[in-house]
N, C-alpha and C. Protein backbone atom coordinates (compact mmCIF):
# COMPACT_ATOMS: atom_id res chain seq x y z
N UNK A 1 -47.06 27.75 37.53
CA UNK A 1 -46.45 27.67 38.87
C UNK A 1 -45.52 26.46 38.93
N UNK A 2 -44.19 26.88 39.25
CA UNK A 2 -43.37 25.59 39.42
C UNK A 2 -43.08 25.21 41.03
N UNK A 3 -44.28 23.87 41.15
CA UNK A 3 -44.05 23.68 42.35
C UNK A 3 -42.87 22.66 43.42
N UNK A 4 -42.30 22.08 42.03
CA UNK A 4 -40.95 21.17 42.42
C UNK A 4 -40.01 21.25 41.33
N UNK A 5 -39.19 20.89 41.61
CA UNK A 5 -37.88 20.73 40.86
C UNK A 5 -36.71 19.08 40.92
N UNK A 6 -36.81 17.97 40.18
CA UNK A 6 -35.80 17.47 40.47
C UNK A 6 -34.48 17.05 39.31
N UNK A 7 -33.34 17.17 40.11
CA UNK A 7 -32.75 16.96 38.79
C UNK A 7 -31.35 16.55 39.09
N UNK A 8 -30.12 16.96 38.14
CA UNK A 8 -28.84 17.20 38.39
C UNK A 8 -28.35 18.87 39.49
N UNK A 9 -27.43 18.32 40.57
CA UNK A 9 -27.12 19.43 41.03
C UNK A 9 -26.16 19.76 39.71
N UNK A 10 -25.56 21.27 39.50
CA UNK A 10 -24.86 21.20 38.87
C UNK A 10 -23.72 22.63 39.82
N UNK A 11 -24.41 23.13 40.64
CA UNK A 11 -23.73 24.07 41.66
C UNK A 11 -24.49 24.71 42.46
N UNK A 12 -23.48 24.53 43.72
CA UNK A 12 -24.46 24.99 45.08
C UNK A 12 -23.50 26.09 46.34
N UNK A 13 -23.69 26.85 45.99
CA UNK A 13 -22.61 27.55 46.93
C UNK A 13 -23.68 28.79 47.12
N UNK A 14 -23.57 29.59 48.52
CA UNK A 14 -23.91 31.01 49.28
C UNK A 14 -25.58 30.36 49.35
N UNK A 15 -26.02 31.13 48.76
CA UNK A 15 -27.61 31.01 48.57
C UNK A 15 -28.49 30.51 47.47
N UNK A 16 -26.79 30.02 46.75
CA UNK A 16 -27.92 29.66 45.27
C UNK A 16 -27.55 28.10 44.72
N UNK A 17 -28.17 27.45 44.17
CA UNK A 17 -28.21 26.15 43.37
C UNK A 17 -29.02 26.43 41.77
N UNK A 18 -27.64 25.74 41.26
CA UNK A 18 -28.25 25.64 40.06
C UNK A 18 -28.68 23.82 39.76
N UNK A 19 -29.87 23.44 39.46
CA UNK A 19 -30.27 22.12 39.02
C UNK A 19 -30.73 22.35 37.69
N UNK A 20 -30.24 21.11 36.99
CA UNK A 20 -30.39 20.80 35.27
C UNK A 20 -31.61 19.69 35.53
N UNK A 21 -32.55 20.63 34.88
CA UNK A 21 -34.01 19.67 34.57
C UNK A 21 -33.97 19.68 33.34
N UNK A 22 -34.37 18.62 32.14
CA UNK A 22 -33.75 18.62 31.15
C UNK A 22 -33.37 19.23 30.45
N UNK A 23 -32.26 19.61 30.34
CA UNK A 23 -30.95 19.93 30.12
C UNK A 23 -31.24 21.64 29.78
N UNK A 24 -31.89 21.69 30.98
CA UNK A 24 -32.10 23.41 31.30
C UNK A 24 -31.32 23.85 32.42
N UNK A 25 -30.31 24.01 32.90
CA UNK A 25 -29.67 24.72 34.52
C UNK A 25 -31.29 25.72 34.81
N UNK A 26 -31.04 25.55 36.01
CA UNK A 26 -32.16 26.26 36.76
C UNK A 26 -31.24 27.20 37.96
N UNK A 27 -31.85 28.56 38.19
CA UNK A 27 -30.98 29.20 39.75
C UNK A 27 -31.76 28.91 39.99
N UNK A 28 -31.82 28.31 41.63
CA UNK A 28 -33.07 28.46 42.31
C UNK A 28 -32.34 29.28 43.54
N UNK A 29 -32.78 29.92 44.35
CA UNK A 29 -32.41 30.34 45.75
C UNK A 29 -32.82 29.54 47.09
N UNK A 30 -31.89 29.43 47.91
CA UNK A 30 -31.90 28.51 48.78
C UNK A 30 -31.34 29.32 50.23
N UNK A 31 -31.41 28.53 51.23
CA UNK A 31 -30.70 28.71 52.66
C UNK A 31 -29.28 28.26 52.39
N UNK A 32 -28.91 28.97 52.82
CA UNK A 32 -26.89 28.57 52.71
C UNK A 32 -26.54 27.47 53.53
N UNK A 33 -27.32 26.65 54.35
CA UNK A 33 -27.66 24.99 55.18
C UNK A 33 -27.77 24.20 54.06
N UNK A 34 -29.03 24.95 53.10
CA UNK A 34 -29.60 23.59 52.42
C UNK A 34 -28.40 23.37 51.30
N UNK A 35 -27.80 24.77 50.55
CA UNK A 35 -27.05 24.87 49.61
C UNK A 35 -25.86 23.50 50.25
N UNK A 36 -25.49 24.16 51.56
CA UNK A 36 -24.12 23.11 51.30
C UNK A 36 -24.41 21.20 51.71
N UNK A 37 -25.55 21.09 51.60
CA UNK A 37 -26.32 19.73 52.06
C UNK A 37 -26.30 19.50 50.73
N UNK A 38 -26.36 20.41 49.53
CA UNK A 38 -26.38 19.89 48.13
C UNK A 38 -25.04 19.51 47.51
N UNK A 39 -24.94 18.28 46.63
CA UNK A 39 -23.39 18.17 46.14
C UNK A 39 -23.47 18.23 44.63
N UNK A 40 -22.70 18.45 43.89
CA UNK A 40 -22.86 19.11 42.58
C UNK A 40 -22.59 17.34 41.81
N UNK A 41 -23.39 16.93 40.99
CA UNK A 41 -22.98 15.90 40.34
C UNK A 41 -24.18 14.81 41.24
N UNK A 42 -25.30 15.16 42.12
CA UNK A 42 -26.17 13.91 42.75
C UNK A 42 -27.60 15.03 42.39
N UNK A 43 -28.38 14.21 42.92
CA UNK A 43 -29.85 14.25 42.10
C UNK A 43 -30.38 14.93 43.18
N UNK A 44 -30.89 16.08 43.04
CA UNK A 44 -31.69 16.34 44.16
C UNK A 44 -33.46 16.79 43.81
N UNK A 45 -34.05 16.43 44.81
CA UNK A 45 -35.88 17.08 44.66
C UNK A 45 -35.64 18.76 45.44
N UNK A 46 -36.08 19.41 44.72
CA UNK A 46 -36.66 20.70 46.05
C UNK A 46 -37.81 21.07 45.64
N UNK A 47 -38.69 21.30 46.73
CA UNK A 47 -39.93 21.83 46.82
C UNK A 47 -39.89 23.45 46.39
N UNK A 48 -40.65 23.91 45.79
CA UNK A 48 -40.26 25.30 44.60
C UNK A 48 -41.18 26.10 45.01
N UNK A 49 -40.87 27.62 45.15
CA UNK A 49 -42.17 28.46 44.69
C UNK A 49 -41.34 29.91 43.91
N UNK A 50 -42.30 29.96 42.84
CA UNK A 50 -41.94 30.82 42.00
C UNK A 50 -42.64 32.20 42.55
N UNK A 51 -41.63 33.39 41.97
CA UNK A 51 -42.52 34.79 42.57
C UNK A 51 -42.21 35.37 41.48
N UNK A 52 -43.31 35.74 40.58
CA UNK A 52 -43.15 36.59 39.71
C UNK A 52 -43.28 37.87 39.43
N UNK A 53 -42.51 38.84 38.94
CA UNK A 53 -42.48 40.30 39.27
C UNK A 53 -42.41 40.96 37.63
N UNK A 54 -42.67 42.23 37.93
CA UNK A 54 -42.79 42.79 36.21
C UNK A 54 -41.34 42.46 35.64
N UNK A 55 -40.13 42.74 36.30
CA UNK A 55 -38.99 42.59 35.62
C UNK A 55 -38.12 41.50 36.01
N UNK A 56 -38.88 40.04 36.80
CA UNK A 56 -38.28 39.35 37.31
C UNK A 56 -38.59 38.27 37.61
N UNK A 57 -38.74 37.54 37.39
CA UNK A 57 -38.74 35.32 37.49
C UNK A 57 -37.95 35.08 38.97
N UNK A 58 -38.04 34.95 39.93
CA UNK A 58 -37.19 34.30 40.56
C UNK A 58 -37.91 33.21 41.25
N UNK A 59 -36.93 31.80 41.56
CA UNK A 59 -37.32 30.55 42.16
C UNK A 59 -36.40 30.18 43.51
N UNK A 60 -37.35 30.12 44.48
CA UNK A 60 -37.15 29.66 45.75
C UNK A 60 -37.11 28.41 46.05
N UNK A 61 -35.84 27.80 46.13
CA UNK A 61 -36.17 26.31 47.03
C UNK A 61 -36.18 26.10 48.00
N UNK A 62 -36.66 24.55 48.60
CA UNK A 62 -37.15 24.46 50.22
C UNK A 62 -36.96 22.75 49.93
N UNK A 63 -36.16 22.15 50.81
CA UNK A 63 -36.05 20.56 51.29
C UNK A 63 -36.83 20.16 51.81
N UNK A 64 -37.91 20.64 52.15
CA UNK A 64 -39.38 20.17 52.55
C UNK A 64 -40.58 21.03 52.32
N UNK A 65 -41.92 20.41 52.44
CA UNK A 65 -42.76 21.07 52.69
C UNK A 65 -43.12 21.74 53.52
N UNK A 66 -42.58 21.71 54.69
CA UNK A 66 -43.05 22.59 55.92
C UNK A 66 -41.92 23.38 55.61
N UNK A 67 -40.62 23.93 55.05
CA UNK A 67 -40.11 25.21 54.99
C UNK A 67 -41.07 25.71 54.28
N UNK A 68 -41.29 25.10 52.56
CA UNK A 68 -42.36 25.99 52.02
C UNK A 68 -43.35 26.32 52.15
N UNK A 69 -44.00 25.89 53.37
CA UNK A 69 -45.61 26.67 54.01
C UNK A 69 -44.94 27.51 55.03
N UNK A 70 -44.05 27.93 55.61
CA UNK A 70 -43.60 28.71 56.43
C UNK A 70 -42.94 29.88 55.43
N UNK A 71 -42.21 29.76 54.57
CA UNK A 71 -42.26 31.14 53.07
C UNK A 71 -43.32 31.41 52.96
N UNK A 72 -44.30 30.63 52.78
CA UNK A 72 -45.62 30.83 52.19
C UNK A 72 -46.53 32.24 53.52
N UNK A 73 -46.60 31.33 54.35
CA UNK A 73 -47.31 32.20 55.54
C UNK A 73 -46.13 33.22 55.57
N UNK A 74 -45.04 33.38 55.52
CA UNK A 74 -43.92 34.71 56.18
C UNK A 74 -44.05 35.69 55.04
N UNK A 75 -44.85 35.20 53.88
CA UNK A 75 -44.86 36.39 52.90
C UNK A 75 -45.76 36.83 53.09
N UNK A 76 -46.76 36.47 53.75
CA UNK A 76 -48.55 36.99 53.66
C UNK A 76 -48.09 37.83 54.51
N UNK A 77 -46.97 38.24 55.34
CA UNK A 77 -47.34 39.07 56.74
C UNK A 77 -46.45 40.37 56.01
N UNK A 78 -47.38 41.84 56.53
CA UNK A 78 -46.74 42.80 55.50
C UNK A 78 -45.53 42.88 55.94
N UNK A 79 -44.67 43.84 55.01
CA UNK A 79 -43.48 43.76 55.21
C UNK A 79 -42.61 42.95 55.24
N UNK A 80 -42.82 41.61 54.68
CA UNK A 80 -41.95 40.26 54.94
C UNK A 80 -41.88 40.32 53.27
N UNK A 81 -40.66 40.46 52.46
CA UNK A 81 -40.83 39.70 51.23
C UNK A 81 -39.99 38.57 51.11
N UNK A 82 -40.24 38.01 50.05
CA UNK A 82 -39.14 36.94 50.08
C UNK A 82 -37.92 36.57 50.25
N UNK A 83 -36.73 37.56 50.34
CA UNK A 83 -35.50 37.61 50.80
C UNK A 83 -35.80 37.49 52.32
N UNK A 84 -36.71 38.40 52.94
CA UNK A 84 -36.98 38.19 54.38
C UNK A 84 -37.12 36.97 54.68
N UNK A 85 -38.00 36.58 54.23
CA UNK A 85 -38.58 35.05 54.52
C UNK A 85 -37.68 33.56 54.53
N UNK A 86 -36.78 34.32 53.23
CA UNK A 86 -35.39 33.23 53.58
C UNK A 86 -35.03 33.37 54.32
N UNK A 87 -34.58 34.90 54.70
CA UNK A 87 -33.59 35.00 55.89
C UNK A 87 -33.87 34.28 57.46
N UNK A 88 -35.06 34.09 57.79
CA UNK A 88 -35.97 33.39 58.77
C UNK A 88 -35.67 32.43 58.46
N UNK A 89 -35.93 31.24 57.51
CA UNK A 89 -35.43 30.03 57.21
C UNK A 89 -33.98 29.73 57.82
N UNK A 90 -33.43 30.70 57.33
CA UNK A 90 -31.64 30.62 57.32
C UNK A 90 -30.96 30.00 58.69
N UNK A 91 -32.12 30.36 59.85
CA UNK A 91 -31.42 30.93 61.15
C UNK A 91 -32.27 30.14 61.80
N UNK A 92 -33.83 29.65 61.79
CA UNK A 92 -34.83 29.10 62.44
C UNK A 92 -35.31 28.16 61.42
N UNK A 93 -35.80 26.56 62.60
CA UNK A 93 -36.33 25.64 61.27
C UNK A 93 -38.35 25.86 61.46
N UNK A 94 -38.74 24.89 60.79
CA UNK A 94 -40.08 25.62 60.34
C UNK A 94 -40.70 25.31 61.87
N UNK A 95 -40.27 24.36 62.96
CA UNK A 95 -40.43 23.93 64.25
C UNK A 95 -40.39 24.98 64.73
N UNK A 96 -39.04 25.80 64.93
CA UNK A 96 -38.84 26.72 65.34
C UNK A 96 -39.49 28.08 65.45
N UNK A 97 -39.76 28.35 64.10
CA UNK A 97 -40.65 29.10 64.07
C UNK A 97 -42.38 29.10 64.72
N UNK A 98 -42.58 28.09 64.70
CA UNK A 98 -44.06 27.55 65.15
C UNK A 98 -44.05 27.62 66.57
N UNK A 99 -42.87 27.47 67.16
CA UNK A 99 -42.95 27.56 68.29
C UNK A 99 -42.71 28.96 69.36
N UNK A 100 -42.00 29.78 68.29
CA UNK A 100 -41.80 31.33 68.46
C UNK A 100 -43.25 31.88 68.44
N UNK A 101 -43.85 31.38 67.33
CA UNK A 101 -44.81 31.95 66.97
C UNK A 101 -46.05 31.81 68.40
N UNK A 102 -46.42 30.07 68.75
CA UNK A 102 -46.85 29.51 69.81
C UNK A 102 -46.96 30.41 70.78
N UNK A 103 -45.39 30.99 71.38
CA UNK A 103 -45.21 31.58 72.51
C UNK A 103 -44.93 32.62 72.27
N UNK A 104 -45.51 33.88 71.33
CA UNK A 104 -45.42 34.83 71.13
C UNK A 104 -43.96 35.46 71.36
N UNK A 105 -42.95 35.15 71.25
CA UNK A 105 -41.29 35.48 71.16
C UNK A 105 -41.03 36.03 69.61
N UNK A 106 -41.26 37.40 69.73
CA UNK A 106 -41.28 38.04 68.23
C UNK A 106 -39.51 38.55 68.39
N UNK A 107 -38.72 38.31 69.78
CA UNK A 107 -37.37 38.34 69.85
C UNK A 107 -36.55 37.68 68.74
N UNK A 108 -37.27 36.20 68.59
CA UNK A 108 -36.66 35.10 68.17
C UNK A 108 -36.01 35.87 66.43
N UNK A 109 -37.41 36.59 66.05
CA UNK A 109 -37.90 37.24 64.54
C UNK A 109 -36.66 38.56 64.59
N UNK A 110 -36.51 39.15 66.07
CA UNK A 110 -35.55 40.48 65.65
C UNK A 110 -34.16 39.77 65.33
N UNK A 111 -33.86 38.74 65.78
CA UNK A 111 -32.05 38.46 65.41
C UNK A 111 -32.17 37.78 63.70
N UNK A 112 -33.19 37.92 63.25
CA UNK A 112 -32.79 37.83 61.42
C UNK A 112 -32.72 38.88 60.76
N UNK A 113 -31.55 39.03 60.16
CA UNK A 113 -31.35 40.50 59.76
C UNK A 113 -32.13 41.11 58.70
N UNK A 114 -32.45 42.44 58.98
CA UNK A 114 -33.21 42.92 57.91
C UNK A 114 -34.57 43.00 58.85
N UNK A 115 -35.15 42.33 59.56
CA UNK A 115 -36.31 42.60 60.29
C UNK A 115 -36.47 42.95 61.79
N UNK A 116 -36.80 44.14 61.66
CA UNK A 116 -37.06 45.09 62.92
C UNK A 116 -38.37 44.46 63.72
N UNK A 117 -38.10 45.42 64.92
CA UNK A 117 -39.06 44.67 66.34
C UNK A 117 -40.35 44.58 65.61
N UNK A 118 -40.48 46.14 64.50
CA UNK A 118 -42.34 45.98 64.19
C UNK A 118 -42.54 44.94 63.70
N UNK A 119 -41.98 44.46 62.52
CA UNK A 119 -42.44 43.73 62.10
C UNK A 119 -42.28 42.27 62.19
N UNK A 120 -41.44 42.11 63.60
CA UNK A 120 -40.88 40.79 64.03
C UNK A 120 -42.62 40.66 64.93
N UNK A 121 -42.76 41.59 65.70
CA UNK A 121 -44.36 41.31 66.00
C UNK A 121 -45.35 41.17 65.62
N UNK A 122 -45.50 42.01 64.28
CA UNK A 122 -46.37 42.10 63.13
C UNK A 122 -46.35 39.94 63.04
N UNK A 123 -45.35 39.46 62.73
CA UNK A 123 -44.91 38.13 62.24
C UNK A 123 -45.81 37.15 63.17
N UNK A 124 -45.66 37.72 64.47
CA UNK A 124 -46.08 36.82 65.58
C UNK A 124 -47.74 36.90 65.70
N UNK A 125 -47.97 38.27 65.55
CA UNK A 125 -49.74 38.51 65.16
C UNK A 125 -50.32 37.65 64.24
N UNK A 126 -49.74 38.13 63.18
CA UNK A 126 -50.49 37.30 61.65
C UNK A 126 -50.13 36.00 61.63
N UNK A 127 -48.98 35.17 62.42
CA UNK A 127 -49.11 33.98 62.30
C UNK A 127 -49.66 32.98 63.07
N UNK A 128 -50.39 33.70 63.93
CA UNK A 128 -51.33 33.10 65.21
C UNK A 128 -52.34 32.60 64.54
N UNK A 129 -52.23 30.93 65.14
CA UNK A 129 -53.37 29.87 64.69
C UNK A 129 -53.28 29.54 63.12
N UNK A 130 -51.99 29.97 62.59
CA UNK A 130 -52.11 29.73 61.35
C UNK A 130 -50.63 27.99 60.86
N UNK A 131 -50.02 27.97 62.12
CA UNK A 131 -48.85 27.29 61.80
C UNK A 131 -49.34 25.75 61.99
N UNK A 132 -48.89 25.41 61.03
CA UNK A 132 -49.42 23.63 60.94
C UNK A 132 -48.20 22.94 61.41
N UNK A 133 -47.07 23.23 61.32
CA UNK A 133 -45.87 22.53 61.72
C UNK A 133 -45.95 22.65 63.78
N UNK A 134 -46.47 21.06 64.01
CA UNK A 134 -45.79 21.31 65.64
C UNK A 134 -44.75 21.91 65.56
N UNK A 135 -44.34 22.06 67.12
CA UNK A 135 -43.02 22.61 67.36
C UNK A 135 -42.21 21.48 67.98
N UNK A 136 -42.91 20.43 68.04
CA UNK A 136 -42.19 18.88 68.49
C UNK A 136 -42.00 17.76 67.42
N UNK A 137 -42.00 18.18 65.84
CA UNK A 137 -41.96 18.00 64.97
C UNK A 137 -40.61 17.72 64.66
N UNK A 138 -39.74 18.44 64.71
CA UNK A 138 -38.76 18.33 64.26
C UNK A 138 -37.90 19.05 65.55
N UNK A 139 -36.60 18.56 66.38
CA UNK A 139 -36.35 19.02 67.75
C UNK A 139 -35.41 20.19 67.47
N UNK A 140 -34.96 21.12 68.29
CA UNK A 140 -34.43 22.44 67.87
C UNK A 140 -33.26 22.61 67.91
N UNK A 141 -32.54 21.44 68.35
CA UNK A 141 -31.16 21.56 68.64
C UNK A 141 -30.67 21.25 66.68
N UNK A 142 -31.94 20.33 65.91
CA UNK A 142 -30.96 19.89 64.66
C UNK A 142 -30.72 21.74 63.98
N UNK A 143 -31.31 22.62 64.11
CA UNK A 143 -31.12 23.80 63.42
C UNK A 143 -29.69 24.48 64.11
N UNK A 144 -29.18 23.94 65.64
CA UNK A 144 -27.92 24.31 65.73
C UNK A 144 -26.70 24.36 65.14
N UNK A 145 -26.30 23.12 64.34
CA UNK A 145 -25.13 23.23 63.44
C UNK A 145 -25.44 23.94 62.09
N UNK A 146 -26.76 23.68 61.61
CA UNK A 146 -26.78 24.90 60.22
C UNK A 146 -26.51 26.12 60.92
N UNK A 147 -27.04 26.98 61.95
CA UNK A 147 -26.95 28.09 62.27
C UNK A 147 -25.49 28.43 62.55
N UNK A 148 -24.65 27.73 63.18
CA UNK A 148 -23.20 27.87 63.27
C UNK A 148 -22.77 27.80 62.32
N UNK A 149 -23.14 26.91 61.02
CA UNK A 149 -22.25 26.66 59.46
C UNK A 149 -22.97 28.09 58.53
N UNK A 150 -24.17 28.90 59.03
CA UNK A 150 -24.28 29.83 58.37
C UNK A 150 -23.17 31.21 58.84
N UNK A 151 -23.03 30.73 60.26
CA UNK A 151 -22.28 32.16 60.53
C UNK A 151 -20.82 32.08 59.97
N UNK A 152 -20.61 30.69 60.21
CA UNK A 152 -19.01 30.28 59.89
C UNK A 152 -18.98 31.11 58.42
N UNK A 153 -19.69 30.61 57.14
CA UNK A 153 -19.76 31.04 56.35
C UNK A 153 -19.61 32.33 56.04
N UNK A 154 -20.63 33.20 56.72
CA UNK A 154 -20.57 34.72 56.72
C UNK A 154 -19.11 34.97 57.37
N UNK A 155 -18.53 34.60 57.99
CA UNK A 155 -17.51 35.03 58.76
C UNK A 155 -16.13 34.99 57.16
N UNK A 156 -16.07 33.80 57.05
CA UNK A 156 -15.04 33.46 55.83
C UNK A 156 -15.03 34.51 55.12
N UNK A 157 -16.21 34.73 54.22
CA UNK A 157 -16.73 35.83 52.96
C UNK A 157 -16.25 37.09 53.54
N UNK A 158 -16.45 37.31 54.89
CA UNK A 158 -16.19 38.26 55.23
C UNK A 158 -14.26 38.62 55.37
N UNK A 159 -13.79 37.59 55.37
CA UNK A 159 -12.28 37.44 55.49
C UNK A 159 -11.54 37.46 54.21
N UNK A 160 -12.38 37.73 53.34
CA UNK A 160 -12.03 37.62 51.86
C UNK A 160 -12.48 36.45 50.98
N UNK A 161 -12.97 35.38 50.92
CA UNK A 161 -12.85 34.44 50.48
C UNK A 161 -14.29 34.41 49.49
N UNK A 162 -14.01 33.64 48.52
CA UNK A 162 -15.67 33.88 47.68
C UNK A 162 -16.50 32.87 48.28
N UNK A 163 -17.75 32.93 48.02
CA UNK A 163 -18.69 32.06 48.58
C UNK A 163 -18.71 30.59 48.06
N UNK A 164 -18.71 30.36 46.93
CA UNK A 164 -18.02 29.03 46.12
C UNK A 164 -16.64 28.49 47.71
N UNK A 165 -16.06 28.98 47.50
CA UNK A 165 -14.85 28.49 48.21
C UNK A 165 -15.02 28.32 50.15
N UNK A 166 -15.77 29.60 50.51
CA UNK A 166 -16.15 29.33 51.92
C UNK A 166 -17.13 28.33 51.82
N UNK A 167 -18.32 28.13 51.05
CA UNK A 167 -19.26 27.03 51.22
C UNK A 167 -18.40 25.65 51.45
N UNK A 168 -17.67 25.71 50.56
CA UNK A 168 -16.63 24.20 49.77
C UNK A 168 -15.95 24.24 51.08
N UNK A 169 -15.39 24.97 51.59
CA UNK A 169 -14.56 24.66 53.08
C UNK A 169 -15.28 24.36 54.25
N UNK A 170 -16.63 25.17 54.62
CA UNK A 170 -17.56 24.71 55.32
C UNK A 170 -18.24 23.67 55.07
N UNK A 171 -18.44 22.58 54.21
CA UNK A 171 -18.80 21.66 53.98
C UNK A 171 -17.82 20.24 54.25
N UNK A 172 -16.71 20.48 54.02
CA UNK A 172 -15.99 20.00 54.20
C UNK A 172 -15.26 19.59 56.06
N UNK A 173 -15.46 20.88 56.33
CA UNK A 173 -15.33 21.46 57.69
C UNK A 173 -16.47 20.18 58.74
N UNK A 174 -17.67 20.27 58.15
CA UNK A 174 -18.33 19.62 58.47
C UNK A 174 -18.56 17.91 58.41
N UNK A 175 -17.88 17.66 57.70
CA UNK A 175 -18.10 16.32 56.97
C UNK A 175 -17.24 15.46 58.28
N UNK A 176 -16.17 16.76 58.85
CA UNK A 176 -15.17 15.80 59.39
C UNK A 176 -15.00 16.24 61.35
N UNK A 177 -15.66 17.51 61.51
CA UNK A 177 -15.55 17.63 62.52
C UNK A 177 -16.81 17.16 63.51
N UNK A 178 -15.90 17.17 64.76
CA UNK A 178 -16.27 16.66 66.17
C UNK A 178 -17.97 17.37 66.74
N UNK A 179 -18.69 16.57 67.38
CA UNK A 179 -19.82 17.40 68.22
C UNK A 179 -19.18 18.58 68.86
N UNK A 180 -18.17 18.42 69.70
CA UNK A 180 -17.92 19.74 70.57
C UNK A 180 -17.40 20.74 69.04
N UNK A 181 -17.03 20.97 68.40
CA UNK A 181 -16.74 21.65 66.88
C UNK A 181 -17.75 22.07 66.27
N UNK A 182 -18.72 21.27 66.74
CA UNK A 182 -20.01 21.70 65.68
C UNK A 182 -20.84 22.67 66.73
N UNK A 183 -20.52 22.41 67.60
CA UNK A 183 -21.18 23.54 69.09
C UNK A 183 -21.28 24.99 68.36
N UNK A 184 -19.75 25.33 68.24
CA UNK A 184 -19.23 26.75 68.16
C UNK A 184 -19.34 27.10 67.10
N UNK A 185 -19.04 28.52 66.48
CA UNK A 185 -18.90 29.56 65.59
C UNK A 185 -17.41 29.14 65.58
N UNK A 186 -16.89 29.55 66.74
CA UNK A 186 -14.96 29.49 66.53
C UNK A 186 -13.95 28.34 66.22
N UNK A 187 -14.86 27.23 67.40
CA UNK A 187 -14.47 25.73 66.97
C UNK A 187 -14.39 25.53 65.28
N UNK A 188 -15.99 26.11 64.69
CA UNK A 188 -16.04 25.67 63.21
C UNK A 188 -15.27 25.85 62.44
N UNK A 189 -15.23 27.77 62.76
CA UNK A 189 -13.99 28.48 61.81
C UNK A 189 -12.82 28.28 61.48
N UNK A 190 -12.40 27.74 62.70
CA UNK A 190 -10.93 27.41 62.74
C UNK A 190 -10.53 26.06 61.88
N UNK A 191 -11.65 25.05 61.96
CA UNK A 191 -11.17 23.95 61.20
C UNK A 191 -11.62 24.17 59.66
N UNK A 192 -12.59 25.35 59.21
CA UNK A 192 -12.97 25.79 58.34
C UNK A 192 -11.64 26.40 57.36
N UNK A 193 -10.73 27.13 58.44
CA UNK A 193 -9.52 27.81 58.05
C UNK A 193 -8.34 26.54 58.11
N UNK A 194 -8.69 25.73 58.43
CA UNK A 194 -7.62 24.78 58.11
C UNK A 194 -8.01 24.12 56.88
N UNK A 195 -9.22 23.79 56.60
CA UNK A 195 -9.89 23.30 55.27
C UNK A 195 -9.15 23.82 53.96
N UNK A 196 -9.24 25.40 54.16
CA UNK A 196 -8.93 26.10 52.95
C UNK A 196 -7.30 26.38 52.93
N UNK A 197 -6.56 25.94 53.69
CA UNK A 197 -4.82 26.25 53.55
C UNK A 197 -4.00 27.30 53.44
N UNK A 198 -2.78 27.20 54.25
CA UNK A 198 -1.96 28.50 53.46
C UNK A 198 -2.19 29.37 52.43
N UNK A 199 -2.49 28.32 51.01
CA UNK A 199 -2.19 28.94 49.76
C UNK A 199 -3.42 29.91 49.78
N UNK A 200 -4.10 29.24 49.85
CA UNK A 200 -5.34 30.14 49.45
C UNK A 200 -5.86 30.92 50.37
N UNK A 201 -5.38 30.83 51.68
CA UNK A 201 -5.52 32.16 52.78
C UNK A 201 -4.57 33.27 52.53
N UNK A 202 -3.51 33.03 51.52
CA UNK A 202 -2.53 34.03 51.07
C UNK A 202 -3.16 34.60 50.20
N UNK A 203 -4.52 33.63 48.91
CA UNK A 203 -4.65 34.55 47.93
C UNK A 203 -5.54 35.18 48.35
N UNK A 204 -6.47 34.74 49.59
CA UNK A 204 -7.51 35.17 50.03
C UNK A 204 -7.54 36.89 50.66
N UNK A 205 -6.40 37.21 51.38
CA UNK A 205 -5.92 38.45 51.44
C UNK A 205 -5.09 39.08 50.53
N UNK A 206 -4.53 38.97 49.72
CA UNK A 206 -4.41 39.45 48.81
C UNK A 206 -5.31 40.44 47.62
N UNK A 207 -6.46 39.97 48.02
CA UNK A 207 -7.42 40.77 47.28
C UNK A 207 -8.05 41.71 47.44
């Protein structure tokens, strides 16, 4: 069981990071928040859980321990596999969730894609009395700008652009813009689309 990872970033863009533990590159899979919080060339720790399948190795990372007990509990609940369970990460922090969970809001569970009302309730059943993360733990507004830099993202990819390159512009996007900028989806985009330039919004449709 590989329960951490630290090392060289060596690339971090969409959902994935690769880290060099000696002088092995590793994929691990990640939240497209944590990916662009990573910079290629600095050292990072992530908290790991491996899922092993007959035809398949794959490794999950998490910037803390309370994301990875919240994978942990979102897989025990049926119908949740691990792509699900990111996708919950992606959009809600582990606060967040605890506190959905708290107040039985299995709503919170239908706006991550891929999971329907059943099993957004199913989520809220099986995770009753089980969440160790308060919900005053960590406050809910910090999951607002990842959630806007995930959509920004999806939005780009969706405009043509590869994920390498929308991450790299959304990161950037971020580094430099304003609170009222970081509010919005549109505010973001737009300085997101100024990030990436003429040239490459020409090659970007082009394809």
């Amino acid at each position: 069981m590989i329960s951490s990872v630290r090392g060289t970033v060596l690339a971090a863009a969409g959902t994935s990071a690769v880290i060099e533990v000696g002088g092995i590159g590793l994929s691990v899979t990640v939240t497209p928040q944590h990916a662009l919080s990573l910079r290629a060339g600095s050292e990072a720790t992530l908290r790991t859980a491996l899922i092993v399948r007959e035809d398949d190795l794959s490794l999950f990372g998490f910037s803390d321990s309370d994301e990875l007990a919240v994978f942990d509990l979102l897989r025990g609940v049926s119908g949740v596999g691990p792509k699900s369970a990111m996708g919950v990460l992606a959009v809600m922090s582990p606060a967040q969730v605890a506190s959905a969970v708290a107040t039985e809001d299995d709503g919170a569970f239908r706006k991550v894609s891929g999971i329907g009302p059943k099993t957004a309730k199913l989520i809220v059943v099986s995770l009753a009395g089980k969440m160790l993360v308060a919900p005053s733990d960590r406050p809910a507004a910090q999951a607002g700008p990842a959630s806007t830099s995930e959509n920004v993202l999806v939005a780009l990819v969706g405009l043509g652009w590869s994920e390498r390159v929308a991450a790299q512009a959304v990161e950037d996007a971020l580094e430099t813009a304003s609170g009222e900028e970081l509010a919005t989806v549109p505010a973001l985009l737009r300085l997101a689309l100024t990030k990436l330039g003429p040239q490459q919004r020409t090659g970007a449709g082009s394809r």
